[in-house]
Protein backbone atom coordinates (compact mmCIF):
# COMPACT_ATOMS: atom_id res chain seq x y z
CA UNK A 1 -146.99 -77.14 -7.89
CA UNK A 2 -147.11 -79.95 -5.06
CA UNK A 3 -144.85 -77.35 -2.95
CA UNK A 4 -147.85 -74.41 -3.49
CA UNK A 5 -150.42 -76.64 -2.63
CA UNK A 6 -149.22 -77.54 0.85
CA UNK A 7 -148.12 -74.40 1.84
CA UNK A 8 -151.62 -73.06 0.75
CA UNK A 9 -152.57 -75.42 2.93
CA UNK A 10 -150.93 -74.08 5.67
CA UNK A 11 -152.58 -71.89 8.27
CA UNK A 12 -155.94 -73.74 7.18
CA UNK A 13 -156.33 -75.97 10.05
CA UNK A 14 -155.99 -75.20 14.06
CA UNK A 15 -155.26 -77.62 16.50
CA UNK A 16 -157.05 -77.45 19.88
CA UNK A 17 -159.85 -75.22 21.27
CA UNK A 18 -160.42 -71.58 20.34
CA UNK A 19 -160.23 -69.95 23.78
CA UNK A 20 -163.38 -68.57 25.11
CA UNK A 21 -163.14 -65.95 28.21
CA UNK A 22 -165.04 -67.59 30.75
CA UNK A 23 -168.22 -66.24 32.13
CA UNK A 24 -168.96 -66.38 36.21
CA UNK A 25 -171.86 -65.34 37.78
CA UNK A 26 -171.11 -62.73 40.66
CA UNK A 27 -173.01 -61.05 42.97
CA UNK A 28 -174.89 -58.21 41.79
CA UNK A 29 -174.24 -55.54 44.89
CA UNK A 30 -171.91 -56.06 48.01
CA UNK A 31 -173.51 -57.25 51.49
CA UNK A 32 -172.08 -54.48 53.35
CA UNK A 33 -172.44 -51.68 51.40
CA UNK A 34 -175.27 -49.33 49.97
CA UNK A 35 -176.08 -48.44 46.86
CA UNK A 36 -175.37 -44.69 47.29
CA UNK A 37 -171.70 -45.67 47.73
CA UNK A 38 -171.11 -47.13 44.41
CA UNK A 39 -169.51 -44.11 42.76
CA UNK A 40 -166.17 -45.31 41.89
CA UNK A 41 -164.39 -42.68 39.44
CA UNK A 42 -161.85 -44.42 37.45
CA UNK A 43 -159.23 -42.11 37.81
CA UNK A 44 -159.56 -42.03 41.20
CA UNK A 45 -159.46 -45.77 41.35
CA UNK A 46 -155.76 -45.37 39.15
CA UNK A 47 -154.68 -42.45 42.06
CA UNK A 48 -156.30 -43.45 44.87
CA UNK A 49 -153.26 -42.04 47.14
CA UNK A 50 -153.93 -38.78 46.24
CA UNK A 51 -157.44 -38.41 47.97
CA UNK A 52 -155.43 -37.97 51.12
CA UNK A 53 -154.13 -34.81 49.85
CA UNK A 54 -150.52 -35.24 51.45
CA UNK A 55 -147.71 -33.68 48.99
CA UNK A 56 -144.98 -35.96 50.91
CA UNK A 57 -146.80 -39.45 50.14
CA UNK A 58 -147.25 -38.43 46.17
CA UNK A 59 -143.47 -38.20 46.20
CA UNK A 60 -142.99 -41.42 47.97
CA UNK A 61 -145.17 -43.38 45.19
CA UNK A 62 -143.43 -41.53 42.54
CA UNK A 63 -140.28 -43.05 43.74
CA UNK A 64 -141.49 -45.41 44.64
CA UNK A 65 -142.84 -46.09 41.05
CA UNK A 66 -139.29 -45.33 39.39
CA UNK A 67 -137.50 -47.09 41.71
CA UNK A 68 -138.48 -49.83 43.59
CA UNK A 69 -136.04 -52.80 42.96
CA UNK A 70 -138.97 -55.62 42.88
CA UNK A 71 -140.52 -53.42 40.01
CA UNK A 72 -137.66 -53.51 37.75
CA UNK A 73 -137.18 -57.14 37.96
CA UNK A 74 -140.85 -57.91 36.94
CA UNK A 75 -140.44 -55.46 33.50
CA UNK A 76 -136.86 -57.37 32.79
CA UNK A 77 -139.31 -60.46 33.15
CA UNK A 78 -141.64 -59.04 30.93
CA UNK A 79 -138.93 -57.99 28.53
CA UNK A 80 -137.41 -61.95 28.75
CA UNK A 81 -141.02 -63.15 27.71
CA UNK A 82 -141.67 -60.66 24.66
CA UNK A 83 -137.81 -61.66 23.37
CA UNK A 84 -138.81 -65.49 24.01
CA UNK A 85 -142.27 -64.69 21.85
CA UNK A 86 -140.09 -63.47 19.49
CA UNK A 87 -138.19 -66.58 18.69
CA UNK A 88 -141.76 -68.58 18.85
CA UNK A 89 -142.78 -66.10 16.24
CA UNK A 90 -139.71 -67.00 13.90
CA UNK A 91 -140.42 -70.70 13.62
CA UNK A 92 -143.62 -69.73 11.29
CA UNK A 93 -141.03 -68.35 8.70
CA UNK A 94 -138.52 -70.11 6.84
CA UNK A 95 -134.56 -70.27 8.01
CA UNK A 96 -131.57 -69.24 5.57
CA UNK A 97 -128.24 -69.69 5.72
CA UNK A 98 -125.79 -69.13 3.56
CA UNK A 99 -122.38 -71.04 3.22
CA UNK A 100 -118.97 -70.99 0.90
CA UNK A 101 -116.07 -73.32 1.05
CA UNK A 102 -112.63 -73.41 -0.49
CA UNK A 103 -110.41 -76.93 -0.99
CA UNK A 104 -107.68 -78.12 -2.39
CA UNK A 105 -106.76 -81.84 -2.35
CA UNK A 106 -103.85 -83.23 -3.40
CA UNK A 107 -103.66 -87.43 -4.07
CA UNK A 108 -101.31 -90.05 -3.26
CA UNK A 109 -98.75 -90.97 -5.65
CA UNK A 110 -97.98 -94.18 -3.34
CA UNK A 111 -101.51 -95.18 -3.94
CA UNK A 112 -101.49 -94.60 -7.91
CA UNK A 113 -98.42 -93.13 -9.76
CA UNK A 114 -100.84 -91.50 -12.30
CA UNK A 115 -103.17 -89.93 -9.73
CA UNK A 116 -100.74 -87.46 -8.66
CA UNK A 117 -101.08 -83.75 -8.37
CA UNK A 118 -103.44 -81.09 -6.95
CA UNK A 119 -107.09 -80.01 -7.45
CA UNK A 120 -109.14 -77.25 -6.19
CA UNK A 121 -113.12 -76.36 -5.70
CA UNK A 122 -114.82 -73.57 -4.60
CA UNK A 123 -118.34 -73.66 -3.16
CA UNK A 124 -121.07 -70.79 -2.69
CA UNK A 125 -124.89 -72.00 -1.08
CA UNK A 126 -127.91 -70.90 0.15
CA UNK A 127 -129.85 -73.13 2.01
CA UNK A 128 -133.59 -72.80 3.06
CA UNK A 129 -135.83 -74.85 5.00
CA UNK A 130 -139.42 -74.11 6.17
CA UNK A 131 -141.55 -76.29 8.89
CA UNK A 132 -144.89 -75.90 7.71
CA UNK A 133 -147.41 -74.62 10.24
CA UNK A 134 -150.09 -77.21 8.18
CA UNK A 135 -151.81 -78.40 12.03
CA UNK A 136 -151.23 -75.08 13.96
CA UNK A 137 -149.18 -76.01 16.18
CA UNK A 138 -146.85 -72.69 15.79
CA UNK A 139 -149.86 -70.83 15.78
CA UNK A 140 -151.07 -72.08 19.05
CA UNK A 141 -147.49 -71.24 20.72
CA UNK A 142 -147.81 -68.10 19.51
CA UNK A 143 -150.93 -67.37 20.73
CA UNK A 144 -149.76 -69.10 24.34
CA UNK A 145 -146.89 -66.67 24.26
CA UNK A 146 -149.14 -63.49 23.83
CA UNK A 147 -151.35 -64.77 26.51
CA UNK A 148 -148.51 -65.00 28.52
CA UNK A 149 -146.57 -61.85 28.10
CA UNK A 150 -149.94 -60.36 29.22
CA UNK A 151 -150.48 -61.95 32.10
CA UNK A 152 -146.50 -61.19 33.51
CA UNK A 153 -147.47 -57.54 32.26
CA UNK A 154 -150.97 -57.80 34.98
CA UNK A 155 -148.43 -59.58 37.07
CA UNK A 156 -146.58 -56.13 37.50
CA UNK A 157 -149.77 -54.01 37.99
CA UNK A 158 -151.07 -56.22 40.45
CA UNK A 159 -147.13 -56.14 42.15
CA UNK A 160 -147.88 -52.08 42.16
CA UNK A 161 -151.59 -52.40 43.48
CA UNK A 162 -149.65 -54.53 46.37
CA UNK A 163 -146.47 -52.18 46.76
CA UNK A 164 -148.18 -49.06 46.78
CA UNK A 165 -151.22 -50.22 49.46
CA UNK A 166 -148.11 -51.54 51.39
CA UNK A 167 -146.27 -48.20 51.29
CA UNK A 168 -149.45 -46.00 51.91
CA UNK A 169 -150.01 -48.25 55.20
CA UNK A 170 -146.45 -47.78 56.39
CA UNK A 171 -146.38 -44.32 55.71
CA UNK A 172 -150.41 -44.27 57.70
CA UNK A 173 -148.67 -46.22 60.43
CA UNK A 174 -145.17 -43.93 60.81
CA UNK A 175 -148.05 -40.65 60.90
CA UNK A 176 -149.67 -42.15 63.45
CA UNK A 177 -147.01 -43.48 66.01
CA UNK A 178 -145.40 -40.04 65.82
CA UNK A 179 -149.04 -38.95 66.90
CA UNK A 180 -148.56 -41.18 69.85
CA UNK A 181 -145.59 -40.62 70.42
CA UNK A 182 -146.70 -36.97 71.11
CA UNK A 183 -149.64 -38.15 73.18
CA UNK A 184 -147.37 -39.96 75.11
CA UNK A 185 -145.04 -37.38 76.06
CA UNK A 186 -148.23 -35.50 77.24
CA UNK A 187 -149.18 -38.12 79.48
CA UNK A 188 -146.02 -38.80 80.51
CA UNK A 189 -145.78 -35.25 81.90
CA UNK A 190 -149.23 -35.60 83.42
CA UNK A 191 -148.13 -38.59 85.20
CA UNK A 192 -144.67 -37.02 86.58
CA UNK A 193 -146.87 -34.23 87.70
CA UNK A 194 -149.06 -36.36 89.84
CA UNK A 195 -145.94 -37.73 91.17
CA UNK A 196 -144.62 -34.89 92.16
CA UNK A 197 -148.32 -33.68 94.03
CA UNK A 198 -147.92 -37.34 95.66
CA UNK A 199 -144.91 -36.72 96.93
CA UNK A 200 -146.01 -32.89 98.22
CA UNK A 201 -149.10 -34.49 99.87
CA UNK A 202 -146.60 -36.61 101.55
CA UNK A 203 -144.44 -34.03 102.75
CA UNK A 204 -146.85 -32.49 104.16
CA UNK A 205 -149.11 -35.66 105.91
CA UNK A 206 -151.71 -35.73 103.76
CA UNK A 207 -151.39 -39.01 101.90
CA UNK A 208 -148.99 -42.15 102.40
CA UNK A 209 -145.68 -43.45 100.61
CA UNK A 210 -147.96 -45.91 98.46
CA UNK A 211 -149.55 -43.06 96.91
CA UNK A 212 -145.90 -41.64 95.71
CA UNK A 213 -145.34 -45.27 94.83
CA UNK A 214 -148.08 -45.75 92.97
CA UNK A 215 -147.68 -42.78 91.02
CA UNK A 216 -143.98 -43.41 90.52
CA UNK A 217 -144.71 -46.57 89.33
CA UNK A 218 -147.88 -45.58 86.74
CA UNK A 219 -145.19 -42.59 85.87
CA UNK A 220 -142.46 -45.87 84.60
CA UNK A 221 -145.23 -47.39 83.26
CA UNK A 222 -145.60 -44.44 80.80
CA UNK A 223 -142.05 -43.91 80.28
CA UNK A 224 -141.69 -47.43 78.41
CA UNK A 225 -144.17 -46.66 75.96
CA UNK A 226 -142.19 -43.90 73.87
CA UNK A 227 -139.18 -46.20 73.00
CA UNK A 228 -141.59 -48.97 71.60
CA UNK A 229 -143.39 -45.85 69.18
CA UNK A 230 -139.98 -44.42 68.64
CA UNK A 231 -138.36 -47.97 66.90
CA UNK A 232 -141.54 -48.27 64.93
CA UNK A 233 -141.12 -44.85 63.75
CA UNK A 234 -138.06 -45.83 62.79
CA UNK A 235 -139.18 -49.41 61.63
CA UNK A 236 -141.84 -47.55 59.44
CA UNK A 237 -138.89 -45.23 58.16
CA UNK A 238 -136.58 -47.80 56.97
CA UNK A 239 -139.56 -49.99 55.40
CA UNK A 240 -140.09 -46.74 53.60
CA UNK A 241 -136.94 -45.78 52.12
CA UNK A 242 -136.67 -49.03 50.80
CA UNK A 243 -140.12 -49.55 49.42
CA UNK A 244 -139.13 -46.09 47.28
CA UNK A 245 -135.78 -48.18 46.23
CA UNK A 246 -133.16 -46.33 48.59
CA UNK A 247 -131.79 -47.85 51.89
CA UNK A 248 -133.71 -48.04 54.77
CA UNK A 249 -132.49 -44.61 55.92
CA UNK A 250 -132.37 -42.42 52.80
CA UNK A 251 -136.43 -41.22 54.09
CA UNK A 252 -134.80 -40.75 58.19
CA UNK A 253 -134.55 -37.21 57.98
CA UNK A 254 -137.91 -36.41 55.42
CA UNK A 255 -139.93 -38.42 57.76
CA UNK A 256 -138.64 -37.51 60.76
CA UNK A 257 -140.82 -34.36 61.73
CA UNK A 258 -144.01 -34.89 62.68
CA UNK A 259 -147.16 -34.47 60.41
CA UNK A 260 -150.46 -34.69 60.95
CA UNK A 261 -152.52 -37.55 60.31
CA UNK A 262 -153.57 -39.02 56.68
CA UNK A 263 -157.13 -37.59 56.41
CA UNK A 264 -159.54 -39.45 55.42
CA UNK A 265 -161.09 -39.63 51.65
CA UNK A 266 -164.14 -37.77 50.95
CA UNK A 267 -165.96 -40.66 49.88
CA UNK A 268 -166.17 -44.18 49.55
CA UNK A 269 -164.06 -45.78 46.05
CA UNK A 270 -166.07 -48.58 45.67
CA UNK A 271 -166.96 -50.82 42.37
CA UNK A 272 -170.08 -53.36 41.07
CA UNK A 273 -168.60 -57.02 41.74
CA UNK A 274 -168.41 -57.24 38.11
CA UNK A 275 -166.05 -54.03 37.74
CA UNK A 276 -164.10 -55.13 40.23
CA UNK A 277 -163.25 -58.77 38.24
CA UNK A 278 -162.34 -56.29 35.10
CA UNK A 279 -160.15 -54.35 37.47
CA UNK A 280 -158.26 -56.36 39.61
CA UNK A 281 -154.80 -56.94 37.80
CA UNK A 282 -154.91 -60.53 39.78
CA UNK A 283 -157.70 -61.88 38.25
CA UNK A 284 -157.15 -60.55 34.82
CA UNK A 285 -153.95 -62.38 35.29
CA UNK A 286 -155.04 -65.36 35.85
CA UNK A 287 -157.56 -65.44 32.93
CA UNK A 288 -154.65 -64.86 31.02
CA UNK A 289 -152.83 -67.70 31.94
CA UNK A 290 -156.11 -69.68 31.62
CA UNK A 291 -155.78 -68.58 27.36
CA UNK A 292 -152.19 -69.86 27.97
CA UNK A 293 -153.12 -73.01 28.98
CA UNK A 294 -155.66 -73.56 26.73
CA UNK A 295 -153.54 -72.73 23.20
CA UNK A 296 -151.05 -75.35 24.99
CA UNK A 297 -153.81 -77.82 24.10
CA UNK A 298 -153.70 -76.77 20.45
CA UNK A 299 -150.11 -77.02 20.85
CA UNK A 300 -150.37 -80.63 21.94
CA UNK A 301 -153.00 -81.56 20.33
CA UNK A 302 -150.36 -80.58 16.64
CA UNK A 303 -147.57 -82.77 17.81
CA UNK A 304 -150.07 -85.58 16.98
CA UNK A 305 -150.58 -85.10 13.07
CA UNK A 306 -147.24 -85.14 10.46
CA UNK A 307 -144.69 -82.98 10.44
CA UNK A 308 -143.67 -81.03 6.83
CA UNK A 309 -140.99 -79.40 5.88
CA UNK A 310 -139.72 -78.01 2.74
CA UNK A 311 -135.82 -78.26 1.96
CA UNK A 312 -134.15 -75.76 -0.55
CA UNK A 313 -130.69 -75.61 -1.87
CA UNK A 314 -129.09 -72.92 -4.46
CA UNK A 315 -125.18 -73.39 -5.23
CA UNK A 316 -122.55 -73.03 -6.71
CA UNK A 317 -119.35 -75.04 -7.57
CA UNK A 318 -116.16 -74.51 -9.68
CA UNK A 319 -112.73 -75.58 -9.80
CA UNK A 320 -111.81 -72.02 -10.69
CA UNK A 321 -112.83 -69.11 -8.61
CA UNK A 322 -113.78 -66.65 -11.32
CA UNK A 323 -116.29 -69.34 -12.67
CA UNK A 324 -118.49 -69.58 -9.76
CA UNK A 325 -120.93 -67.29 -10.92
CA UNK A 326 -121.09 -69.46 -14.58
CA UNK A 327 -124.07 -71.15 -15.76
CA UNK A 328 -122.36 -74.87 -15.43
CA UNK A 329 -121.67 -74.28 -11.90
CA UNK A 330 -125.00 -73.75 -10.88
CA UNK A 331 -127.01 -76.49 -8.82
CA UNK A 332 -130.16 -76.16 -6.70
CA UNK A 333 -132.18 -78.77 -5.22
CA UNK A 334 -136.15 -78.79 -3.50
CA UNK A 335 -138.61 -81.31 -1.77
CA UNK A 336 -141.17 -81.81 0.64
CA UNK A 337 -140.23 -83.97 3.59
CA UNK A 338 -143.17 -85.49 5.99
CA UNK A 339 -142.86 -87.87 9.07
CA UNK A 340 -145.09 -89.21 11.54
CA UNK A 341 -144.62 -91.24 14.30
CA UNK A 342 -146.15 -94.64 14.07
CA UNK A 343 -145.67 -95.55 17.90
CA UNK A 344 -144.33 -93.39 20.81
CA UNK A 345 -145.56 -94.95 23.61
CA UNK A 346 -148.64 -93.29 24.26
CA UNK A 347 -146.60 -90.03 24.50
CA UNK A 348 -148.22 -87.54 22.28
CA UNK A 349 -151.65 -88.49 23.82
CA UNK A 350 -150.39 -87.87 27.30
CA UNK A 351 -149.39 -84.15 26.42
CA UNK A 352 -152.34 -83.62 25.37
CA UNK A 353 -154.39 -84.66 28.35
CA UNK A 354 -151.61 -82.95 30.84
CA UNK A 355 -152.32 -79.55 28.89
CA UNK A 356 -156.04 -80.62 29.28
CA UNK A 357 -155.36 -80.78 32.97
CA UNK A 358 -153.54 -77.55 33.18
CA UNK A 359 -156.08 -75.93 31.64
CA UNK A 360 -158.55 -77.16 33.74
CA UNK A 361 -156.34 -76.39 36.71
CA UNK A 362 -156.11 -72.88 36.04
CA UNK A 363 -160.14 -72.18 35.12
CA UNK A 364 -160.37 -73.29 38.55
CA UNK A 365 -157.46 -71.12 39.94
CA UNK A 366 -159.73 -68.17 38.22
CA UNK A 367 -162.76 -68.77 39.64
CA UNK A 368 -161.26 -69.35 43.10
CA UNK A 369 -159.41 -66.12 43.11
CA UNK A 370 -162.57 -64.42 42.00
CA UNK A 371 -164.30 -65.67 44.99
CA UNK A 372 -161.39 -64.81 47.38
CA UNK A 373 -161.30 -61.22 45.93
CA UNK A 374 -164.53 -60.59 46.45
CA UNK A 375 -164.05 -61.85 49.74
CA UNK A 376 -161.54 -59.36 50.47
CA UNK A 377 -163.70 -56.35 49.46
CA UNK A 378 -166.77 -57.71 51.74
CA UNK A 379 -164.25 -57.91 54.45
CA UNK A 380 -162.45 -54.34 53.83
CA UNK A 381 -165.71 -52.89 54.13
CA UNK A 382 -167.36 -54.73 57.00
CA UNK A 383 -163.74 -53.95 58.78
CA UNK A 384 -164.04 -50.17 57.69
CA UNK A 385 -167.97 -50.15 58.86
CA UNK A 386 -167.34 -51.19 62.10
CA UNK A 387 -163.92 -48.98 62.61
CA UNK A 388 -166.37 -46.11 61.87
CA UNK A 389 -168.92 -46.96 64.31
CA UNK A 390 -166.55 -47.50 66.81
CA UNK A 391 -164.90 -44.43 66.09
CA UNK A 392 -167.71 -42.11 66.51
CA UNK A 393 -167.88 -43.77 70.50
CA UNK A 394 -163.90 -42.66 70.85
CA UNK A 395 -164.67 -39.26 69.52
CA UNK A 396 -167.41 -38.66 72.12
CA UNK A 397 -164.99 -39.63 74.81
CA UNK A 398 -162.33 -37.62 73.99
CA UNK A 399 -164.95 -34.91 73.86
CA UNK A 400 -166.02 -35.95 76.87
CA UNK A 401 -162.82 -36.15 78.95
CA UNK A 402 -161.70 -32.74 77.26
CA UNK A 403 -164.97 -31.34 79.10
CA UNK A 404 -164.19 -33.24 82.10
CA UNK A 405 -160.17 -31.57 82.24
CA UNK A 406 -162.28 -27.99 81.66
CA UNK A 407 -164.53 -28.45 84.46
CA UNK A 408 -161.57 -29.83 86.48
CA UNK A 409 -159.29 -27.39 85.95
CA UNK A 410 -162.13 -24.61 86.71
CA UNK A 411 -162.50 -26.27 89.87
CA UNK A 412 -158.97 -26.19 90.77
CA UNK A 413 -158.46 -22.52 89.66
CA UNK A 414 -161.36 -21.51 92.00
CA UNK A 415 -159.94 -23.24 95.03
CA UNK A 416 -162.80 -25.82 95.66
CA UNK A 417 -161.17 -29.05 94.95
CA UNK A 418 -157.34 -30.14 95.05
CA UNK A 419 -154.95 -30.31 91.76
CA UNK A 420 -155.09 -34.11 91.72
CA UNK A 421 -158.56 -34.65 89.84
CA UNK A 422 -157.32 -32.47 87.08
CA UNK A 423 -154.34 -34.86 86.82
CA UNK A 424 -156.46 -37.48 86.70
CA UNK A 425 -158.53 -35.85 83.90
CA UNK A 426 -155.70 -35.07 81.87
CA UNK A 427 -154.34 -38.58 81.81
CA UNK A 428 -157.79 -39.85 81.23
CA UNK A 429 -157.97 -37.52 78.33
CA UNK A 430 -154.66 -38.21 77.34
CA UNK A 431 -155.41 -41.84 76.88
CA UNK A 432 -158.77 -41.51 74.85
CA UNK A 433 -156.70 -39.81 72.44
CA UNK A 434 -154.34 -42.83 71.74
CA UNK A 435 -157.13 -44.25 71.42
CA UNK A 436 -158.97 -42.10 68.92
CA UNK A 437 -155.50 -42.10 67.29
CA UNK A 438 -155.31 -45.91 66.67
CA UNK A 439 -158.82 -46.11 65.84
CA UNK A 440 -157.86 -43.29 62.99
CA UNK A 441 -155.32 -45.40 61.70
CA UNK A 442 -157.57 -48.34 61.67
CA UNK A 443 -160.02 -46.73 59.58
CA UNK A 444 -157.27 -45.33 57.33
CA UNK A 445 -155.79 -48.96 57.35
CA UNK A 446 -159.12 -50.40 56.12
CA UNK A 447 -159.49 -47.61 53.43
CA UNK A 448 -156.42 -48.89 51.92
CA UNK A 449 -157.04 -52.20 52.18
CA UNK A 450 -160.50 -51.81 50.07
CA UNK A 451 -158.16 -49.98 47.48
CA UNK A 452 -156.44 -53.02 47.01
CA UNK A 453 -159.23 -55.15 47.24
CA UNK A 454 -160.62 -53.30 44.42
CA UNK A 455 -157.53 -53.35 42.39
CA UNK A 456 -156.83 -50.05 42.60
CA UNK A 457 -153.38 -47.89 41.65
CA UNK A 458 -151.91 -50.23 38.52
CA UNK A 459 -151.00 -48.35 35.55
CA UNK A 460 -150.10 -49.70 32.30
CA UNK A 461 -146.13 -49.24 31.09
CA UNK A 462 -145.80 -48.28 27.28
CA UNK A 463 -144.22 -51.26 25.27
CA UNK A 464 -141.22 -50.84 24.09
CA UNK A 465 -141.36 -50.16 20.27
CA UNK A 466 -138.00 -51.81 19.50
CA UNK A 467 -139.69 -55.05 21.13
CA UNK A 468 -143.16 -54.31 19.47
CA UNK A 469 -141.40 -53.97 15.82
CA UNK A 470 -139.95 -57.14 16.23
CA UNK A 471 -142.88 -58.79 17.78
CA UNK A 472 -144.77 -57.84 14.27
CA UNK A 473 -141.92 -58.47 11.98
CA UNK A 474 -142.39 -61.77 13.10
CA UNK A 475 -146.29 -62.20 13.18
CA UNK A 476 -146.99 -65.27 10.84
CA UNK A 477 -148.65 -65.21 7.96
């Protein structure tokens, strides 16, 4: 009756503080942007690589997704800290074991002459023993260990937010050096054509040998500018293939012809402050490990108050192995055992105020990273703003030295002027569109990097049901 009593009592009390999400105020629109751009779709938020509409990069992050090496070694992570909830799990339940023993013992005649002789005894047991939950404490771990498995399982999305914005920008930045790299090559023969109209002119006495010079030397000039874009084509290449979880040159020959340029999304993916804290995988890990931190308390706070357990013993014993399973041999034994420590040093106390402490430590983490993420949006868009206003400048120049080339090359074509302006113009031209190129990239560059300032491109693995059966096979009671 005394053994029902406490185990009803069990599972009445909790240790510690019942968690409570915090709450922090947040802007209620961003600085930078306008209200007409807060349309963020969801699923385009979860895909966000797709709005550039390039068939190659979808098959990079699928790889990418299957593959990548850092990836796998998060879920095994994940997988380590849903076995290790397991075992928490068990310690609400009672253990069993089972045991059987056979002896024979034979006395010393030198000791007594009438001992003499042999004996045997057989043994069959079952032993139980149950650590009663009466303060919580399992509870608590439990609960620690669930907040914890979710926050490695956020951990991963925010690893793929992170991997695929890194991926997208290499695979951006590969696009647009082979742009360059074209660019180049047309300057490059602009240049070794003015050379050779230097060197003409000075055949003929109508210009000096620092004019060929000078053009020779802008002509080298050029030339060293291909082998820098072509090693960070290659650079972007090998950061590729192993991003997708090859080697650095399983994506050489895929990547190697040129493309055009990512385009640009059609609009602006961009969230309320507030939706952004719900959808950053960072943050929602790190309020996670705040409910950790705080069932740790509970945790501590147990180890303070007696400990029960409950012994239980069911046996047999015979001399004879056929009467084992007889009435007579039959012996069984129960109790209720409590301790508690009367002096420790001030030990149990401390505990508690370190997971105090840790708890506070990590609301703070929280509410710094909130800060710092928002952060990172204002400054993806203010970066993206001004890449767009800049842009629109570059655009009108290379319209503007494409006219210029036009009227130069009209010129030429009706005799009035020499072939050196159009040279000029072309190189002039030439180098607007490197510009206009980088300042692409840029703005492509900052598009990504407001993706993953949002959050954007985690999606959630499927538990594995083989872990989830055991997880609830083990829930307490």
């Amino acid at each position: 009756m005394r053994l029902a009593l406490v185990a009803s009592l069990s599972g009445c009390m909790t240790a510690g503080p019942d968690y409570q999400s915090p709450l922090m105020p947040v802007p209620e629109n961003w600085v930078t942007a306008q209200a007409s751009q807060l349309n963020a779709d969801p699923d385009g938020l979860r895909l966000w690589w797709q709005s550039f509409r390039d068939p190659m990069l979808d098959r990079l992050v699928d790889q990418t997704l299957q593959h990548n090496q850092n990836l796998a070694i998060a879920l095994a992570r994940l997988r380590q800290a849903r076995a290790e909830r397991v075992q928490i799990a068990a310690a609400s339940g009672p253990a069993v074991s089972i045991s059987g023993s056979a002896e024979t013992l034979r006395s010393s005649k030198a000791l007594s002459p009438q001992a003499g002789g042999e004996s045997r005894a057989w043994h069959l047991g079952a032993d139980a023993s149950w650590e009663l939950d009466l303060f919580g404490g399992t509870r608590r771990a439990i609960e620690a260990a669930d907040a914890g498995i979710e926050a490695l399982a956020e951990d991963n999305h925010a690893l793929q937010v992170s991997l695929l914005a890194e991926l997208v920008s290499h695979y951006a930045a590969l696009r647009a050096a082979q742009q360059r790299l074209e660019i180049a090559h047309d300057n490059l023969r602009a240049l070794a054509g003015a050379e050779r109209l230097a060197e003409q002119r000075y055949q003929h006495g109508l210009g000096s040998q620092a004019d060929v010079m000078q053009a020779r030397a802008e002509r080298e000039t050029a030339a060293a500018l291909p082998p820098l874009l072509e090693a960070d084509i290659a650079r972007f290449s090998h950061a590729i293939g192993t991003l997708a979880g090859g080697f650095p040159g399983d994506s050489h020959d895929a990547l190697g012809q040129p493309a055009p340029t990512l385009l640009r999304p059609a609009g602006l993916p961009l969230s309320l402050p507030s939706e952004v804290i719900r959808q950053r995988p960072d943050l929602r890990a790190d309020e996670r490990r705040l409910a950790a931190a705080s069932a740790q308390i509970g945790v501590a706070e147990a180890e303070r108050f007696p400990a029960f357990r409950i012994p239980l013993g069911i046996g047999t014993t015979a001399s004879v192995i056929h009467s084992l399973f007889s009435g007579a041999s039959l012996a069984w034994s129960a109790g209720l055992q409590g301790s508690q420590s009367l002096y420790d040093g001030g030990r149990a106390r401390a505990a508690v105020t370190a997971a105090q402490a840790n708890a506070d430590a990590a609301k703070l983490i929280y509410e710094r990273d909130v800060r710092l993420a928002l952060r990172d949006v204002e400054n993806a868009l203010t970066a993206w703003t001004s890449e767009r206003q800049r842009q629109v400048f570059l655009t009108q120049a290379v319209a503007t030295s494409q006219l210029a080339l036009e009227q130069s090359a009209q010129r030429y074509e009706r005799g009035l002027s020499a072939y050196l302006p159009v040279l000029v113009a072309q190189r002039a031209l030439n180098q607007a569109r490197d510009e206009l190129a980088l300042s692409q990239l840029e703005e492509v560059l900052g598009v990504i990097a407001l993706y993953k300032a949002l959050g954007a491109g985690w999606q959630a693995a499927p538990p594995r049901a083989d872990e989830e059966a055991a997880a609830r096979r083990n829930e307490p009671g």
